[in-house]
C-alpha atoms as a PDB file:
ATOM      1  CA  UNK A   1       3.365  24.478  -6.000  1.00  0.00           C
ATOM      2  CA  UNK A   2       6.499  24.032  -3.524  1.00  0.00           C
ATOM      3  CA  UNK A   3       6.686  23.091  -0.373  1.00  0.00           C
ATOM      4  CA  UNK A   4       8.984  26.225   0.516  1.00  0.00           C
ATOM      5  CA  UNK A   5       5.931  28.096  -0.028  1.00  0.00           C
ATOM      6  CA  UNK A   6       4.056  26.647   3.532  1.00  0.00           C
ATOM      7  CA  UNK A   7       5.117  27.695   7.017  1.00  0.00           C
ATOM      8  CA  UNK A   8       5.155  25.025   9.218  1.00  0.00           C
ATOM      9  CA  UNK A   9       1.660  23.196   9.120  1.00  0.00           C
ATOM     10  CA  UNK A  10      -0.215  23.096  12.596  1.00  0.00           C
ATOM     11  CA  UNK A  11      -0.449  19.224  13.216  1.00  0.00           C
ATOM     12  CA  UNK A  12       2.902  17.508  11.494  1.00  0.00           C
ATOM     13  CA  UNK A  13       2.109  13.709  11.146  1.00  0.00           C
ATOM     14  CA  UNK A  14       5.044  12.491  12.696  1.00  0.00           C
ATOM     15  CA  UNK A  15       3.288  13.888  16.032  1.00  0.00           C
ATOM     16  CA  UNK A  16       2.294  10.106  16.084  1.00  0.00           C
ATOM     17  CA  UNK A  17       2.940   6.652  14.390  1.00  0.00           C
ATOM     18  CA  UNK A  18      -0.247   5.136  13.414  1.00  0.00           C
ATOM     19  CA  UNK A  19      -0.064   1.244  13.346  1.00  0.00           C
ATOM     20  CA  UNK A  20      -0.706   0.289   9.879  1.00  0.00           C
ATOM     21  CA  UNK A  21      -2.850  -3.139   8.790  1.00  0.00           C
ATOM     22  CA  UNK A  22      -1.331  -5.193   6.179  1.00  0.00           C
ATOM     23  CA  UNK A  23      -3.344  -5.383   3.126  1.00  0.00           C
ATOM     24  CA  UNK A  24      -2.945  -7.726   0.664  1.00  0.00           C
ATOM     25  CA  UNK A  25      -5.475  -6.374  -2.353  1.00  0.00           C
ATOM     26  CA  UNK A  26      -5.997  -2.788  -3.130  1.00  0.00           C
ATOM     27  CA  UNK A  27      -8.148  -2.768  -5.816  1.00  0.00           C
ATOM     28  CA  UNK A  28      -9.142   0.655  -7.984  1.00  0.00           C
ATOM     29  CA  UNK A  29     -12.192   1.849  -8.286  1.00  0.00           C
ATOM     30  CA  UNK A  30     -12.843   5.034 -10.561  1.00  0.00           C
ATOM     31  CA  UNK A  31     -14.303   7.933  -8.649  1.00  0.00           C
ATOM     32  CA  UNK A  32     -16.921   8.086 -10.934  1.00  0.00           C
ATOM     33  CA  UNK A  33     -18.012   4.587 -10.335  1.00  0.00           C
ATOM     34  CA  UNK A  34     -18.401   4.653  -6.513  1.00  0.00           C
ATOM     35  CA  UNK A  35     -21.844   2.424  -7.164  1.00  0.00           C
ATOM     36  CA  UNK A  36     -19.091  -0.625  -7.525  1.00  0.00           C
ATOM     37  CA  UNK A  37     -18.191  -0.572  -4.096  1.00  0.00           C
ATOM     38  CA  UNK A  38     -20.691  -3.118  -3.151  1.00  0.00           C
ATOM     39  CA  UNK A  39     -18.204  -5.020  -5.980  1.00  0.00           C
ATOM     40  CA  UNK A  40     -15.122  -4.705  -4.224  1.00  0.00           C
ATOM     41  CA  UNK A  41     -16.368  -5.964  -0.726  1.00  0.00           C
ATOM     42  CA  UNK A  42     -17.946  -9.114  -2.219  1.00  0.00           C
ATOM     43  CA  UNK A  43     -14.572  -9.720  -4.327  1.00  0.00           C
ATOM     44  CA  UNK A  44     -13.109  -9.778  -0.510  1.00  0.00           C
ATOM     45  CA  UNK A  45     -10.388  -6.009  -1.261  1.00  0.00           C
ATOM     46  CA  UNK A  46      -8.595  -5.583   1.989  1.00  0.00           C
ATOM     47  CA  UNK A  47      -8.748  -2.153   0.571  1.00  0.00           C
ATOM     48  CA  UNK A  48     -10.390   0.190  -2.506  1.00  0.00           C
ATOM     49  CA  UNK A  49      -8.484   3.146  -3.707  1.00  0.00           C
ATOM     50  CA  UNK A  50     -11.176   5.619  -5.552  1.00  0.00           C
ATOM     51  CA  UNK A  51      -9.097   7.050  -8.221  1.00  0.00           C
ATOM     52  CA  UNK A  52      -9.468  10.876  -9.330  1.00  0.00           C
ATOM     53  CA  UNK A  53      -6.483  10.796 -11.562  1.00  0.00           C
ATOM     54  CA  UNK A  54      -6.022   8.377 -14.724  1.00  0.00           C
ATOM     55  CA  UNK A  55      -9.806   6.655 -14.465  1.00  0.00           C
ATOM     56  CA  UNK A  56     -11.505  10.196 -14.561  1.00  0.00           C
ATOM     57  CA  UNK A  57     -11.621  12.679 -17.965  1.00  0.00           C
ATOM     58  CA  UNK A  58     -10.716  15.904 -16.877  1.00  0.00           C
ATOM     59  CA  UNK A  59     -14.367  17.355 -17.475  1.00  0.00           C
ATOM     60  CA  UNK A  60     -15.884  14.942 -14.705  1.00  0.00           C
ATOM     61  CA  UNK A  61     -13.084  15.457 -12.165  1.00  0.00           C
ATOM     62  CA  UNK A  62     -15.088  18.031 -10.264  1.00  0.00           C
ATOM     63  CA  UNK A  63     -18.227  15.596  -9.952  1.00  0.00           C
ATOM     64  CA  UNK A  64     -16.110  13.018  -9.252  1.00  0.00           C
ATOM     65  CA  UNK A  65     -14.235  14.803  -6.137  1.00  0.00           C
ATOM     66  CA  UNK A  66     -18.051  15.561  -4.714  1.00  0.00           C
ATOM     67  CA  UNK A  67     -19.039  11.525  -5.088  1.00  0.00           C
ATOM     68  CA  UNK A  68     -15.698  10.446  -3.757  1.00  0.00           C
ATOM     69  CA  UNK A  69     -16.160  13.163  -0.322  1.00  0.00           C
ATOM     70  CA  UNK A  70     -20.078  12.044  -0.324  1.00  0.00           C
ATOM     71  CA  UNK A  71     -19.205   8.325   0.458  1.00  0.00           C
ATOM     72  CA  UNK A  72     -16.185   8.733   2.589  1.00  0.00           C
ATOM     73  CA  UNK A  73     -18.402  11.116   4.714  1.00  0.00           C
ATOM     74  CA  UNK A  74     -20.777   8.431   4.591  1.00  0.00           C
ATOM     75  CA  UNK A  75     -18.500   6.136   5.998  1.00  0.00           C
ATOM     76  CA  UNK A  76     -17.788   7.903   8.983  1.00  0.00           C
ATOM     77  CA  UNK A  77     -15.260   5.703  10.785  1.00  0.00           C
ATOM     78  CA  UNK A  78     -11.444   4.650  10.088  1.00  0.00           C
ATOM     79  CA  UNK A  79     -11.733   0.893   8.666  1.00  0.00           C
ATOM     80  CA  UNK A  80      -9.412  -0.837  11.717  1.00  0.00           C
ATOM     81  CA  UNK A  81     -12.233   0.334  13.860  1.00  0.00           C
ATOM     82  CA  UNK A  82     -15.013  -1.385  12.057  1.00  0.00           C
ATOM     83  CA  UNK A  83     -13.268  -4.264  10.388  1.00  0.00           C
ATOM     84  CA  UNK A  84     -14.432  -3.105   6.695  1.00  0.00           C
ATOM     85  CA  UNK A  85     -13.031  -2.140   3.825  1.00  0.00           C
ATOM     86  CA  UNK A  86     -10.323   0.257   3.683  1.00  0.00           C
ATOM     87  CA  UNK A  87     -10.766   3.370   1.501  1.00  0.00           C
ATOM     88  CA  UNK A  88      -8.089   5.382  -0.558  1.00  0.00           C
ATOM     89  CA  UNK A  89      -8.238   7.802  -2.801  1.00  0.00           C
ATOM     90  CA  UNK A  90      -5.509   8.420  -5.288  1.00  0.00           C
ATOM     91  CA  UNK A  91      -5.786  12.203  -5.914  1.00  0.00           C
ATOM     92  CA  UNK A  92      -4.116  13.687  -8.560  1.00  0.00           C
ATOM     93  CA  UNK A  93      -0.364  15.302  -8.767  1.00  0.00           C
ATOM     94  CA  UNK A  94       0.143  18.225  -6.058  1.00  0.00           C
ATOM     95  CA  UNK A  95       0.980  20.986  -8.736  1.00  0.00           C
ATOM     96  CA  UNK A  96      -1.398  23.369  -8.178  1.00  0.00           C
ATOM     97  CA  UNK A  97      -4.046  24.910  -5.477  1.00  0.00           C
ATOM     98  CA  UNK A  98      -6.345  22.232  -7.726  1.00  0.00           C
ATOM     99  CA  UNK A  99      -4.521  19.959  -5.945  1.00  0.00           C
ATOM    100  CA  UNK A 100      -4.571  21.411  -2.601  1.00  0.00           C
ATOM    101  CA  UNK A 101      -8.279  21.909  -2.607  1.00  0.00           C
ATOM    102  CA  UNK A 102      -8.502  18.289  -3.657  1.00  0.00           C
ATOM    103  CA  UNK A 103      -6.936  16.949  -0.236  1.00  0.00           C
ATOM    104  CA  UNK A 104      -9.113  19.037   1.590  1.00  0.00           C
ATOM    105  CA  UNK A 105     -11.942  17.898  -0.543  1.00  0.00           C
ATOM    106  CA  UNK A 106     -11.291  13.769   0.533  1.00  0.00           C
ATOM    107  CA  UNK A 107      -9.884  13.728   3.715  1.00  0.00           C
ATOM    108  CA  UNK A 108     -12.736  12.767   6.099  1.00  0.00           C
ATOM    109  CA  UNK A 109     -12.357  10.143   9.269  1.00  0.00           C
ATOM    110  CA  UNK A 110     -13.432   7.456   6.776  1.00  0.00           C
ATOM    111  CA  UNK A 111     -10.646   8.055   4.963  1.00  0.00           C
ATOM    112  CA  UNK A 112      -7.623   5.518   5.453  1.00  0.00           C
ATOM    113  CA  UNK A 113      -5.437   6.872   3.102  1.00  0.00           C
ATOM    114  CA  UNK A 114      -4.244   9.028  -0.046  1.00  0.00           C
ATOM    115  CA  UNK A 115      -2.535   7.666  -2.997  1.00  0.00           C
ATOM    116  CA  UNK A 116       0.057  10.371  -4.546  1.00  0.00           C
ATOM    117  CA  UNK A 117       1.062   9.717  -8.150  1.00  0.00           C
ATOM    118  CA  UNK A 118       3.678  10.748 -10.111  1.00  0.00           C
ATOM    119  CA  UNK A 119       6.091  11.293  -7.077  1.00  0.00           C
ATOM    120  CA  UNK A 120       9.560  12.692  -7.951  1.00  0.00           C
ATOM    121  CA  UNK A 121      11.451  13.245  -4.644  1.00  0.00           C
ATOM    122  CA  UNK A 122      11.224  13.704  -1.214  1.00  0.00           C
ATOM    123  CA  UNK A 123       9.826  17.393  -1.597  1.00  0.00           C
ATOM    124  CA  UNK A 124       6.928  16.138  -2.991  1.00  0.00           C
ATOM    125  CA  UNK A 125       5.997  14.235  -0.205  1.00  0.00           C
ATOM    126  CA  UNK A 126       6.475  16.629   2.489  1.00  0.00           C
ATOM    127  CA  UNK A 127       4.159  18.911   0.714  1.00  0.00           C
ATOM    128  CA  UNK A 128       1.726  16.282   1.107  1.00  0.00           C
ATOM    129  CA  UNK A 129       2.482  15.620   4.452  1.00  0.00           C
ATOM    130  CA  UNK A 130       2.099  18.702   5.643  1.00  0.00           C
ATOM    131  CA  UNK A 131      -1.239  19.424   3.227  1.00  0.00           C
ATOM    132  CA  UNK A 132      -2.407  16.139   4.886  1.00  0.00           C
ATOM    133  CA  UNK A 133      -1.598  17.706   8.701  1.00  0.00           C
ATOM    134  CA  UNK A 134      -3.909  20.756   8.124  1.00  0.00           C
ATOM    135  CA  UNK A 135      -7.002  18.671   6.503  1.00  0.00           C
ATOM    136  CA  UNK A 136      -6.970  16.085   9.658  1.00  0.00           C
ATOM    137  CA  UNK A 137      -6.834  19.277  12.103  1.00  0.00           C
ATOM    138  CA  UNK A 138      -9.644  20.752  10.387  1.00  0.00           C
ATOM    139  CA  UNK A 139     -11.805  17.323  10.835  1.00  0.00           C
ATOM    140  CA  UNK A 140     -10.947  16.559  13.895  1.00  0.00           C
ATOM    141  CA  UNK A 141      -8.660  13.824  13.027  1.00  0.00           C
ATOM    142  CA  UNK A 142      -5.469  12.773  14.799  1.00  0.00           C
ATOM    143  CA  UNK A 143      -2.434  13.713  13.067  1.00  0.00           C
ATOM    144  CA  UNK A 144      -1.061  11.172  11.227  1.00  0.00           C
ATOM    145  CA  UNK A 145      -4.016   9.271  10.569  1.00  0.00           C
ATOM    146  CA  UNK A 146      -4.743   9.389   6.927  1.00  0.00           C
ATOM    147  CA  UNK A 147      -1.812   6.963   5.846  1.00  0.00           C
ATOM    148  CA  UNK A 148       0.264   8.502   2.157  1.00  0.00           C
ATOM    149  CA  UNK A 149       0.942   6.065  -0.215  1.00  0.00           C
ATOM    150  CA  UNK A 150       3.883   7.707  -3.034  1.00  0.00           C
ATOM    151  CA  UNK A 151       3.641   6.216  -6.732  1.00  0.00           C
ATOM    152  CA  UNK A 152       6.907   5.875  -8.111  1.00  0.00           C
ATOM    153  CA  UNK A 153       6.221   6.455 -11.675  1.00  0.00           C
ATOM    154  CA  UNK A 154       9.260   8.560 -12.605  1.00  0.00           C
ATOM    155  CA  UNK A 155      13.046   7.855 -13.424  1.00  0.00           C
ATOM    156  CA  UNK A 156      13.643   9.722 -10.755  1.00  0.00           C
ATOM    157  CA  UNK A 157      11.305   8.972  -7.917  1.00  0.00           C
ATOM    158  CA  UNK A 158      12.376   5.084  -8.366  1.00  0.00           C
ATOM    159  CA  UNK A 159      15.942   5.874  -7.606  1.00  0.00           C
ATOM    160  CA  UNK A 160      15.331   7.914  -4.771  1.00  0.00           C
ATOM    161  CA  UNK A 161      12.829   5.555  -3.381  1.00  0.00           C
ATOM    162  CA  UNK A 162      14.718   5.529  -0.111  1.00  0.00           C
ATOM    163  CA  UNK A 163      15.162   9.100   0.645  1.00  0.00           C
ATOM    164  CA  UNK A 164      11.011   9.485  -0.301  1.00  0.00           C
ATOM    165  CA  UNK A 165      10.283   6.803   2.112  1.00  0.00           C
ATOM    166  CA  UNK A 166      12.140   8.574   5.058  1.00  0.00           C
ATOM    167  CA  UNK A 167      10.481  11.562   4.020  1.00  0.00           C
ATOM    168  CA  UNK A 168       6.867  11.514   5.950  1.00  0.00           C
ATOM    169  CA  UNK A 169       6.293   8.755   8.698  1.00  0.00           C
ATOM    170  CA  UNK A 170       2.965   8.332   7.251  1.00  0.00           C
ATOM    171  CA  UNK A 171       4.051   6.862   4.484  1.00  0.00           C
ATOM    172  CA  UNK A 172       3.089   3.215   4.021  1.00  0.00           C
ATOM    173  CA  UNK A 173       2.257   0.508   1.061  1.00  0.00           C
ATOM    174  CA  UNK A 174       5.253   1.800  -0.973  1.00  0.00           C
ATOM    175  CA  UNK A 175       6.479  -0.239  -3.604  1.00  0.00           C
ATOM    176  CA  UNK A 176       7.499  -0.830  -7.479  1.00  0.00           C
ATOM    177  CA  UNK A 177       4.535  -0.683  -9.459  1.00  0.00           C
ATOM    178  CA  UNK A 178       4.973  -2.177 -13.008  1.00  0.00           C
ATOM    179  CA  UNK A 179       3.023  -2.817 -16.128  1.00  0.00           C
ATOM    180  CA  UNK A 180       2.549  -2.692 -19.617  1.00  0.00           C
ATOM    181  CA  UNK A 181       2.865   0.705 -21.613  1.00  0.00           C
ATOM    182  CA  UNK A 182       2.032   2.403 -18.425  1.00  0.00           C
ATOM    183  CA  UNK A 183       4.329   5.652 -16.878  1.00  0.00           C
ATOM    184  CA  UNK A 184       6.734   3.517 -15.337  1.00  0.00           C
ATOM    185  CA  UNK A 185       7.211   1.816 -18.533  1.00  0.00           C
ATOM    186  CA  UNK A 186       7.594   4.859 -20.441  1.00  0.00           C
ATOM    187  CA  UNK A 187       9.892   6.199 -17.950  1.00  0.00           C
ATOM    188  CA  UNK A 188      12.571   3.302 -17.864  1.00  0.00           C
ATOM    189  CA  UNK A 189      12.154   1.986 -21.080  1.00  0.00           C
ATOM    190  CA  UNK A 190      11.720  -1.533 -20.323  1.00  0.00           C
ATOM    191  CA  UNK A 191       9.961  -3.633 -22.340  1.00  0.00           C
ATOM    192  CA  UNK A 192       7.268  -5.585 -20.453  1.00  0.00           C
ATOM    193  CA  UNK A 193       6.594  -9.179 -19.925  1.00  0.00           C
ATOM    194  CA  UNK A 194       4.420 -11.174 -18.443  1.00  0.00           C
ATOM    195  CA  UNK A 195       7.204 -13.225 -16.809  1.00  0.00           C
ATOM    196  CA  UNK A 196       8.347  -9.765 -15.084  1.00  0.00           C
ATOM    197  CA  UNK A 197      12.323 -10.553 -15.632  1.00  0.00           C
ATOM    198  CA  UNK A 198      12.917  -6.661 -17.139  1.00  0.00           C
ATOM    199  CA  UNK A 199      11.484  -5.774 -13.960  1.00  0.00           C
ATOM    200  CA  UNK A 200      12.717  -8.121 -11.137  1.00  0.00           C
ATOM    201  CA  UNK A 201      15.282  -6.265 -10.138  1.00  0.00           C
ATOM    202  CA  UNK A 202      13.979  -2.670 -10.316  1.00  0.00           C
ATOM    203  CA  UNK A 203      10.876  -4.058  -7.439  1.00  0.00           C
ATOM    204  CA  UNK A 204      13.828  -5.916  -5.765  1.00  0.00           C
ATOM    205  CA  UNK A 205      15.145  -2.826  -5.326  1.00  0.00           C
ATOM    206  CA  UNK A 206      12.635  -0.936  -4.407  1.00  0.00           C
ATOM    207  CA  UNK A 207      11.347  -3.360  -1.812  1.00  0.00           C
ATOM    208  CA  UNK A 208      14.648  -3.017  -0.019  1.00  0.00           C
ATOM    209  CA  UNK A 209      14.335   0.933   0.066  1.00  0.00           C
ATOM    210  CA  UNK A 210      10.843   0.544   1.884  1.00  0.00           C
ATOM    211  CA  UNK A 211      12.402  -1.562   3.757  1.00  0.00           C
ATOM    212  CA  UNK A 212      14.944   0.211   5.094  1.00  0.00           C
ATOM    213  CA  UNK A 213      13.552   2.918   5.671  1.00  0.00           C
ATOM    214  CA  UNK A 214      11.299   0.904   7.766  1.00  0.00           C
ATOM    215  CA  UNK A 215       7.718   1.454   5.340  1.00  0.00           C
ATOM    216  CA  UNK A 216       5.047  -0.589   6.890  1.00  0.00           C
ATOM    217  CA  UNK A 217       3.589  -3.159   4.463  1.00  0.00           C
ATOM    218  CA  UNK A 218       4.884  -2.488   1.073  1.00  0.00           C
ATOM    219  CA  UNK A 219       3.124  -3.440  -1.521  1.00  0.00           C
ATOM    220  CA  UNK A 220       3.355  -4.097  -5.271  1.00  0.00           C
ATOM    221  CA  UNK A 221       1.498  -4.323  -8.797  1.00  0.00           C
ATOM    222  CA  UNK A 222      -0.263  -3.957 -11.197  1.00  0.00           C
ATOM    223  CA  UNK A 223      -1.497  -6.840 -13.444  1.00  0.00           C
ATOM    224  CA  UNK A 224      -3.208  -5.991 -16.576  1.00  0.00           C
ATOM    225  CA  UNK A 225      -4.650  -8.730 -18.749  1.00  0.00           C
ATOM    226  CA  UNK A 226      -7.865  -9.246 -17.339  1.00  0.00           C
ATOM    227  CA  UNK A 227      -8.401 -12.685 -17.742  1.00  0.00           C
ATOM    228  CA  UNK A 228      -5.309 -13.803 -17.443  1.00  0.00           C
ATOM    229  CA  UNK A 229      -5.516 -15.523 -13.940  1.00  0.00           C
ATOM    230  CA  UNK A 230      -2.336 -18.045 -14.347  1.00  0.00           C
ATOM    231  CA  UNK A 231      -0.213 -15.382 -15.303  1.00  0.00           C
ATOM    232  CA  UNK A 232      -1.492 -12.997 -12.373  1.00  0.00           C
ATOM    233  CA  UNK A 233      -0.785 -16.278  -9.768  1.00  0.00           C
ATOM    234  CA  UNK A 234       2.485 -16.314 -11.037  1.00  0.00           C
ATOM    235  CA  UNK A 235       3.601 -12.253 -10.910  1.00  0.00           C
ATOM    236  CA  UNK A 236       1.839 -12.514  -7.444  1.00  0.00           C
ATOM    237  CA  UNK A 237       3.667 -15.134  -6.223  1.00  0.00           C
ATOM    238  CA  UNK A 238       6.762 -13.545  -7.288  1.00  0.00           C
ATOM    239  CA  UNK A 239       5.885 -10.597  -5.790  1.00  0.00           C
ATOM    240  CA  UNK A 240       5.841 -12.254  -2.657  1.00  0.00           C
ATOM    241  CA  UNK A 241       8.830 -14.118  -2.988  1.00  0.00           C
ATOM    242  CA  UNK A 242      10.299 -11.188  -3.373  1.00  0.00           C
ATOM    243  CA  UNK A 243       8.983  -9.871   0.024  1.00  0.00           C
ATOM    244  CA  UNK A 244       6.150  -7.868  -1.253  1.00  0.00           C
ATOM    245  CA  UNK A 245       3.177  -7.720   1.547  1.00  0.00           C
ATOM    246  CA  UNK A 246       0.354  -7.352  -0.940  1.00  0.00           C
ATOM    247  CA  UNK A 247      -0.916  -6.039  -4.699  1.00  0.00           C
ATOM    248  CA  UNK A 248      -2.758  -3.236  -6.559  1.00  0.00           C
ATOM    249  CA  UNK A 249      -4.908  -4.566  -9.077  1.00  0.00           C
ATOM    250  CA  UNK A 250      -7.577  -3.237 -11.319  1.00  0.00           C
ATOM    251  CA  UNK A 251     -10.592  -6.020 -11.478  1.00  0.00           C
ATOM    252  CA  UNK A 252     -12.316  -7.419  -8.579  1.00  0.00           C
ATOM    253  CA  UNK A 253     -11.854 -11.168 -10.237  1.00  0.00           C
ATOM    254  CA  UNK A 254      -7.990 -10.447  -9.856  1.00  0.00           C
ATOM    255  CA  UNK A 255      -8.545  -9.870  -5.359  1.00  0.00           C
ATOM    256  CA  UNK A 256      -9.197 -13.915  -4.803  1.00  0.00           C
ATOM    257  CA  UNK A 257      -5.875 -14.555  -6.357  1.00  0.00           C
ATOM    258  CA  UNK A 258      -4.349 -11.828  -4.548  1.00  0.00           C
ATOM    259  CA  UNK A 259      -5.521 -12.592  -1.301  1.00  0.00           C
ATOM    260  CA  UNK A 260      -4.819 -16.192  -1.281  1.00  0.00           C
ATOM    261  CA  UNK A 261      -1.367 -15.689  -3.023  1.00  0.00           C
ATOM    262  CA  UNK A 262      -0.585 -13.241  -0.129  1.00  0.00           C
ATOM    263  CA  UNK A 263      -2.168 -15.119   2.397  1.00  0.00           C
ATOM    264  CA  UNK A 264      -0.143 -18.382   4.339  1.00  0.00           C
ATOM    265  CA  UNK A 265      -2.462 -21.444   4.454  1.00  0.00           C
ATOM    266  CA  UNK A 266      -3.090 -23.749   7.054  1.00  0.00           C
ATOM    267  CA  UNK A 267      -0.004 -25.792   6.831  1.00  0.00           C
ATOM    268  CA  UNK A 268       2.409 -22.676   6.705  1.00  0.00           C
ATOM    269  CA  UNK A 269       0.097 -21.496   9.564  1.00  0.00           C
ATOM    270  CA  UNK A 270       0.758 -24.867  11.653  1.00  0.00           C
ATOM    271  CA  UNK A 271       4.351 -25.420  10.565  1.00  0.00           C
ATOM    272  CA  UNK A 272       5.050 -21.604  12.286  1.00  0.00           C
ATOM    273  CA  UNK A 273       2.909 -22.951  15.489  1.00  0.00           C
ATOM    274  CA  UNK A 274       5.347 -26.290  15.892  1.00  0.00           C
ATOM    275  CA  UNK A 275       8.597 -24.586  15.036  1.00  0.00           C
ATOM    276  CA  UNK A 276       7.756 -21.906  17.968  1.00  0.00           C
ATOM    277  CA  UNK A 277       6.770 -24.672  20.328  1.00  0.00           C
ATOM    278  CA  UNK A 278      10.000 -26.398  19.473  1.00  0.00           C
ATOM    279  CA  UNK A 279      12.603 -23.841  20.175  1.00  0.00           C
ATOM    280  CA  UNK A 280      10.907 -22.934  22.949  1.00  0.00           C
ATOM    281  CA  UNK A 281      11.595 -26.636  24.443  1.00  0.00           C
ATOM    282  CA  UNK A 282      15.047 -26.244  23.441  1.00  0.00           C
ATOM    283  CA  UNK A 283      15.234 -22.948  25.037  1.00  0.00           C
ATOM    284  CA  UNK A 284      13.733 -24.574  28.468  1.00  0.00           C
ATOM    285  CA  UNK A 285      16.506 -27.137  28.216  1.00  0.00           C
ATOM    286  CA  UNK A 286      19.004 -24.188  27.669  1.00  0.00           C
ATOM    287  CA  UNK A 287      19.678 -24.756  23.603  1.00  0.00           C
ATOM    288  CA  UNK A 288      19.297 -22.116  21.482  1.00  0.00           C
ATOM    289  CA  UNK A 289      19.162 -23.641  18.089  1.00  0.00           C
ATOM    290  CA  UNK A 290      17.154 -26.937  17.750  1.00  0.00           C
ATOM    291  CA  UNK A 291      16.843 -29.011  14.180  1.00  0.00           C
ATOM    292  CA  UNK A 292      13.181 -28.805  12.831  1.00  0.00           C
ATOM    293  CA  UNK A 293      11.983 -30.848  10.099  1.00  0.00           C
ATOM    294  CA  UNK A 294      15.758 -31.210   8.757  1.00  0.00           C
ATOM    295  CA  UNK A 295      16.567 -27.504   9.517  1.00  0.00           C
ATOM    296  CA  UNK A 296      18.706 -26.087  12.294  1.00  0.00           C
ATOM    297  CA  UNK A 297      16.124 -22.911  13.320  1.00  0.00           C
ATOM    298  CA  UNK A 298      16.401 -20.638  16.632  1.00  0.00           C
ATOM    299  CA  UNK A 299      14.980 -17.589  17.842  1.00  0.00           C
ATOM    300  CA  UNK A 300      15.202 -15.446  14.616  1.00  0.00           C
ATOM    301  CA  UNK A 301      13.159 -17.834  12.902  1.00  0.00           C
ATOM    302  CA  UNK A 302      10.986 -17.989  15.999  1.00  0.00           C
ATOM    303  CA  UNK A 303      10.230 -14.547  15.727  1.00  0.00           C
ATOM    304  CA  UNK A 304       9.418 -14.548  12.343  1.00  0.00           C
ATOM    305  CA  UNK A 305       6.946 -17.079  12.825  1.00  0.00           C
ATOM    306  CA  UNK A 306       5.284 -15.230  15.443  1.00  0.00           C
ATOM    307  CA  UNK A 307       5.058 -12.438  13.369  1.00  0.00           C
ATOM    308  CA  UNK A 308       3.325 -14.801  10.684  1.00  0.00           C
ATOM    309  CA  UNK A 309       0.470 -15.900  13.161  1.00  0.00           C
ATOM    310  CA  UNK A 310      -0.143 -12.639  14.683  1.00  0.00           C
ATOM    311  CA  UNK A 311      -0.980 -10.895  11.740  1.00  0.00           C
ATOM    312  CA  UNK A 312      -2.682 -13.816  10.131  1.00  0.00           C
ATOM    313  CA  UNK A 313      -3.388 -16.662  12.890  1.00  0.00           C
ATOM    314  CA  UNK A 314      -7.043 -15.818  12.989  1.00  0.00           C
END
């Protein structure tokens, strides 16, 4: 299935740039299983991404794809207007009209966004794109809306992470996903730990791709060993040391740890609130650096502050 194949699809998502939340946990759910939901909110997910691909045997699929549509037609409404839950759905790989028919299957207006696997290059994503375009004309939708979210799970697609970012501007949540015997594992050849040193640089990496191609919230993952909670604190936190805005995982006692990992407490929260307030003063009294708490700070790390209470102040 190539994107050659497609005129040019009636309602292009860059037609608009949808304002993307930050989510810190995106936690999978098998489409099969859509009864767990209930599980997910009360763990606290930012988001749950109702997988048709690796949790689903290929002789449920079909079932699957009807429960999936049934309960994002149930819930009606795009999350950032209702304050719930986000929904995804990772579909499977774009190779066929399977595929195709898939898409048009899941995308309703409850729908926040898709999650592509197996994402090789840039072409793969503008097939998507465009795919996406037509479903959200035929629902009524505005373009752009249903945010994509590429898996880089191939040689390839890692090192042209930059040049697949660029490639729809409703891409957002891309990162380095990395774990134990899984595709990206098999692909590089790495050989996992739970300290994540094999992989450090590979999500440093990518993180700086999304980055510059300016990808809204990327995010990272995934974290295997169930009930291993010290070792997912630690991958979390450097995850976000890294830069990473958030984490897939794949059990709702993992989202706690997420969300608080990824979330500043009240110190970080008050320490952002006095630095503002004091280069402010300096600014008043025409200074534009100022020492705070035994650090010469200005307006950069003003701004970065403010950025820290406006998405998480409340």
């Amino acid at each position: 299935m190539s994107s050659e194949a497609y005129p040019e699809g009636p309602a292009e998502a860059d037609a608009g740039v949808v304002d993307r939340p930050p989510l810190r946990s995106l936690l999978f759910v098998p489409g099969t299983r859509t009864d767990w939901l209930p599980k997910a909110r009360v763990a606290g997910a930012d988001a749950a991404v109702l997988d048709l691909e690796d949790a689903v045997p290929a002789a449920d699929k079909l079932a699957a794809r009807a429960q999936v549509a049934d309960t994002l037609a149930r819930a009606a409404a795009p999350p950032e207007q209702t304050g719930r839950m986000a929904l995804f759905v990772r579909v499977n790989p774009l190779d066929d009209w399977a595929g195709a028919e898939e898409l048009r299957a899941v995308v309703r207006p409850g729908l926040a966004g898709i999650v592509l696997p197996k994402v090789r290059s840039s072409q793969n994503v503008r097939l998507a794109d465009q795919l996406l375009g037509w479903c959200e004309q035929e629902q009524g939708m505005p373009p752009g809306r249903v945010a994509l979210v590429p898996l880089l799970e191939t040689a390839r697609g890692l090192r042209e992470a930059y040049d697949i970012a660029r490639a729809a501007s409703r891409i957002a949540y891309l990162g380095a996903l990395t774990a134990p015997g899984g595709d990206v594992e098999r692909a590089v050849g790495y050989r996992w730990s739970p300290e994540g040193t094999e992989t450090m640089a590979l999500r440093s990496r990518v993180l700086l791709d999304a980055r510059a191609a300016g990808v809204p919230c990327p995010v990272s993952g995934l974290w295997t060993r169930v009930g291993d909670l010290p070792g997912l604190r630690a991958f979390a936190e450097q995850n976000r040391s890294l830069g990473y805005e958030g984490m897939m995982a794949i059990h709702p006692s993992h989202v706690p740890v997420i969300n608080e990992v990824f979330s500043p407490g009240s110190a970080e929260l008050a320490r952002c609130a006095e630095l503002i307030t004091a280069v402010e003063a300096a600014q008043r009294e025409g200074t534009g650096a100022v020492t705070f708490r035994g650090e010469m700070v200005d307006e950069a790390m003003a701004r970065t502050a403010r950025l820290v209470l406006e998405r998480h102040g409340a």
